[in-house]
N, C-alpha and C. Protein backbone atom coordinates (compact mmCIF):
# COMPACT_ATOMS: atom_id res chain seq x y z
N UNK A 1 60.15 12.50 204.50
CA UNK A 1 60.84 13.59 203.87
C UNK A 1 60.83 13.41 202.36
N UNK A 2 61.51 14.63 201.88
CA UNK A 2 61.05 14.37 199.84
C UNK A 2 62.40 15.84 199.48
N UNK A 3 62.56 15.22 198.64
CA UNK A 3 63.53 16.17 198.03
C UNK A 3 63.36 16.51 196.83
N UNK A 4 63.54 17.75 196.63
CA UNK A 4 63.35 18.44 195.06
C UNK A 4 64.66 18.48 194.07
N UNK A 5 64.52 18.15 192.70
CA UNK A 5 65.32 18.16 191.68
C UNK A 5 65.10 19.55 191.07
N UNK A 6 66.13 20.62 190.75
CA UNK A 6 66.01 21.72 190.11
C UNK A 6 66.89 21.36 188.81
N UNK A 7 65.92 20.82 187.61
CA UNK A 7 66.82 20.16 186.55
C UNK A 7 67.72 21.24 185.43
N UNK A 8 67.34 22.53 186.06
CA UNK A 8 67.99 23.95 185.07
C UNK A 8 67.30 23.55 183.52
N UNK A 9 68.06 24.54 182.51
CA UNK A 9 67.43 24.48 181.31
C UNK A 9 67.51 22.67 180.99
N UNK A 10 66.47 22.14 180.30
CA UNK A 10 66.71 20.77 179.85
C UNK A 10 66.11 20.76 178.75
N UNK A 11 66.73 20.29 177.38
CA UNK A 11 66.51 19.90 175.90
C UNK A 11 65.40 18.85 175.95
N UNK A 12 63.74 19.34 176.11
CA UNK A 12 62.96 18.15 175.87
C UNK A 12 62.31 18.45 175.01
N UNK A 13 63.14 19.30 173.86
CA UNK A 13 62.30 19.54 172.77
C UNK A 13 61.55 20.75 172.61
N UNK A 14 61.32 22.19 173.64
CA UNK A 14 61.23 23.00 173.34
C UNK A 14 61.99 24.10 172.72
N UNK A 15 63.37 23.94 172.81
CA UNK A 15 63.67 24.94 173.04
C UNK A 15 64.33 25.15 171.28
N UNK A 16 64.71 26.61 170.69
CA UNK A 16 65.38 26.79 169.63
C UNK A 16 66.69 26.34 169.74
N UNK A 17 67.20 26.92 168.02
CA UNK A 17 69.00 27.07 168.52
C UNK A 17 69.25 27.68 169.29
N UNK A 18 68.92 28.69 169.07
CA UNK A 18 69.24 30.28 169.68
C UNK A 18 69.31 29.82 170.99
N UNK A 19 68.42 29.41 171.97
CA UNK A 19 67.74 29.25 173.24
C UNK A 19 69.13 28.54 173.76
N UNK A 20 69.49 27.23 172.94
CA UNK A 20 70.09 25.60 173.37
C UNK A 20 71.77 26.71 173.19
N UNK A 21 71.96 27.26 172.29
CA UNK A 21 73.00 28.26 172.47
C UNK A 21 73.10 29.04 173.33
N UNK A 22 72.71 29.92 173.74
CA UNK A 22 72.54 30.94 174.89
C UNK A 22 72.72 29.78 176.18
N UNK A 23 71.86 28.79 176.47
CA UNK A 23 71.90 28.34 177.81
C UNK A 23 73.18 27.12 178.19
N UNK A 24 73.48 26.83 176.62
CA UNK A 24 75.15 26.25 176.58
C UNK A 24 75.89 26.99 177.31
N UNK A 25 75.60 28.52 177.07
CA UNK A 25 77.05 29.64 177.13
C UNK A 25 76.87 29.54 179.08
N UNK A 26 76.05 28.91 179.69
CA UNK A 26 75.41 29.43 180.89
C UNK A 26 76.42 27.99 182.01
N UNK A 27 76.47 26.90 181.52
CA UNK A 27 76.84 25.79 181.95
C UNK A 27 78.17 25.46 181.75
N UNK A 28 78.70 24.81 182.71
CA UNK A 28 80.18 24.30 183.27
C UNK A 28 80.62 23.24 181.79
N UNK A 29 79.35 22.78 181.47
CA UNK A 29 79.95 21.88 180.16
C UNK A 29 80.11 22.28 179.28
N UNK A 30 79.00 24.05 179.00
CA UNK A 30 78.87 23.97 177.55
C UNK A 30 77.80 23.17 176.68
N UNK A 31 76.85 22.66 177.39
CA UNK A 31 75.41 21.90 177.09
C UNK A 31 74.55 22.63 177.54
N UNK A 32 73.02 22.17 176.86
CA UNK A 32 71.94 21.93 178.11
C UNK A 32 71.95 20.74 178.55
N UNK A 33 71.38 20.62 179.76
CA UNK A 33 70.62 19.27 179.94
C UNK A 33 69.86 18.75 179.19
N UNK A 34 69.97 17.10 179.54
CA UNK A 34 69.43 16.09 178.62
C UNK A 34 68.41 15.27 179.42
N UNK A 35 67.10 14.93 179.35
CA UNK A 35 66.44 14.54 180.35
C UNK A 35 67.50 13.39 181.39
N UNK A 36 67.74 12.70 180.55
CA UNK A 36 68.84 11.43 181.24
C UNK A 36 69.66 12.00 182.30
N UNK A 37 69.76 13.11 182.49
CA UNK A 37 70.75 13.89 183.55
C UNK A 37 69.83 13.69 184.53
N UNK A 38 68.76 14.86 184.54
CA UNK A 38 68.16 14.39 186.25
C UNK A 38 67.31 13.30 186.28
N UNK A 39 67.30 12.41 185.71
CA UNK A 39 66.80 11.49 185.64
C UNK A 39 67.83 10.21 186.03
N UNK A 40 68.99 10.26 186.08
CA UNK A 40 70.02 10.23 186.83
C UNK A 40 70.21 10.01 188.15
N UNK A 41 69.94 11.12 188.41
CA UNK A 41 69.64 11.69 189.96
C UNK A 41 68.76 11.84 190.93
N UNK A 42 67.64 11.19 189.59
CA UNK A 42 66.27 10.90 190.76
C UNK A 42 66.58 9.41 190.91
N UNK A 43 66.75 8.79 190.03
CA UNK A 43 67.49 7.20 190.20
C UNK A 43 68.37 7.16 191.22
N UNK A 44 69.05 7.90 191.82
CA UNK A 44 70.06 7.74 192.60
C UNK A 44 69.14 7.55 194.20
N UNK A 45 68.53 9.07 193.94
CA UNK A 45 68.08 9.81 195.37
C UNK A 45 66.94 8.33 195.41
N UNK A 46 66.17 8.04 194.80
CA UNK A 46 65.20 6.38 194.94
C UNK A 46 65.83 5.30 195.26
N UNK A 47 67.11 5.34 195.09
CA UNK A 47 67.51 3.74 195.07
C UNK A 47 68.14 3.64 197.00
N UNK A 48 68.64 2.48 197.51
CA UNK A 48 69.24 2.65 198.60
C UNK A 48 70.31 3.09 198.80
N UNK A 49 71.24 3.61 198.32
CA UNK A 49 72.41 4.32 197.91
C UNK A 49 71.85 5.79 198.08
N UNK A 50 70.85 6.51 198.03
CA UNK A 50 70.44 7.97 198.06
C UNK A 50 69.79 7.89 199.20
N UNK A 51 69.17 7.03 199.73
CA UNK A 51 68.17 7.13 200.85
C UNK A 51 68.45 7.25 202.42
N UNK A 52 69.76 7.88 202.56
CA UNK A 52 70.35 8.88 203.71
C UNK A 52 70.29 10.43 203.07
N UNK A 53 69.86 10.90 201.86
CA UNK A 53 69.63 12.31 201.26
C UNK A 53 67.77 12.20 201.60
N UNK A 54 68.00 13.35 202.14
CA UNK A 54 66.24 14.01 202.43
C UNK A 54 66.34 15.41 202.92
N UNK A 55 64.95 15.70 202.23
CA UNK A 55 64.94 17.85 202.45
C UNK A 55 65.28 18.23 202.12
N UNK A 56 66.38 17.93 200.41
CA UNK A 56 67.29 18.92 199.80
C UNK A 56 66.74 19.27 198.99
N UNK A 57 67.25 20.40 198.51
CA UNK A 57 66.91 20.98 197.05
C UNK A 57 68.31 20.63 196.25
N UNK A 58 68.35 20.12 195.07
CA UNK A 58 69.35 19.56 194.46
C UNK A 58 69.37 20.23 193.27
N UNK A 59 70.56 20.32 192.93
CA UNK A 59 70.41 21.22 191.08
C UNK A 59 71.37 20.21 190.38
N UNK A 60 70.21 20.11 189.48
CA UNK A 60 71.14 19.10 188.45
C UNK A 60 71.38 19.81 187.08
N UNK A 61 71.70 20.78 187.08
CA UNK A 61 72.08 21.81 186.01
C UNK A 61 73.29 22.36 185.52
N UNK A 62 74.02 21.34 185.76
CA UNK A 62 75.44 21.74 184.64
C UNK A 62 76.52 22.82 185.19
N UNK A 63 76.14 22.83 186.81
CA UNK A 63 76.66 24.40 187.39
C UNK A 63 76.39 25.57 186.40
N UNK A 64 74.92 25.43 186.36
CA UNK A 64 74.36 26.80 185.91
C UNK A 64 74.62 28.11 186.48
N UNK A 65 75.45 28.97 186.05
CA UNK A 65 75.35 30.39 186.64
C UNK A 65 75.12 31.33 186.26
């Protein structure tokens, strides 16, 4: 089995103000994502501590709505 990370908007350097503003206004924090977020969470889902999670689709996006 394999599971997918849906990392929502993430700051790797494309994006404008404008963009990193707008997708702030979109998230539970008030950020974008920072690679270190789902990167996070793929660390988790790899290690033996995640490895009862399989087949999910996971969103690591700040409760993007």
């Amino acid at each position: 089995m394999a599971n997918v990370v849906d990392p929502g908007p993430t700051d790797t350097g494309w994006m404008s103000a404008d963009q990193r503003a707008e997708f702030s206004r979109w998230t539970v924090g008030d950020r974008v994502g920072q690679p270190e977020d789902c990167a996070n969470l793929v660390r988790f889902l790899g290690s033996a501590e995640g490895g009862w999670v399989n087949g999910q689709r996971l969103h690591s996006n700040g409760g993007l709505r």
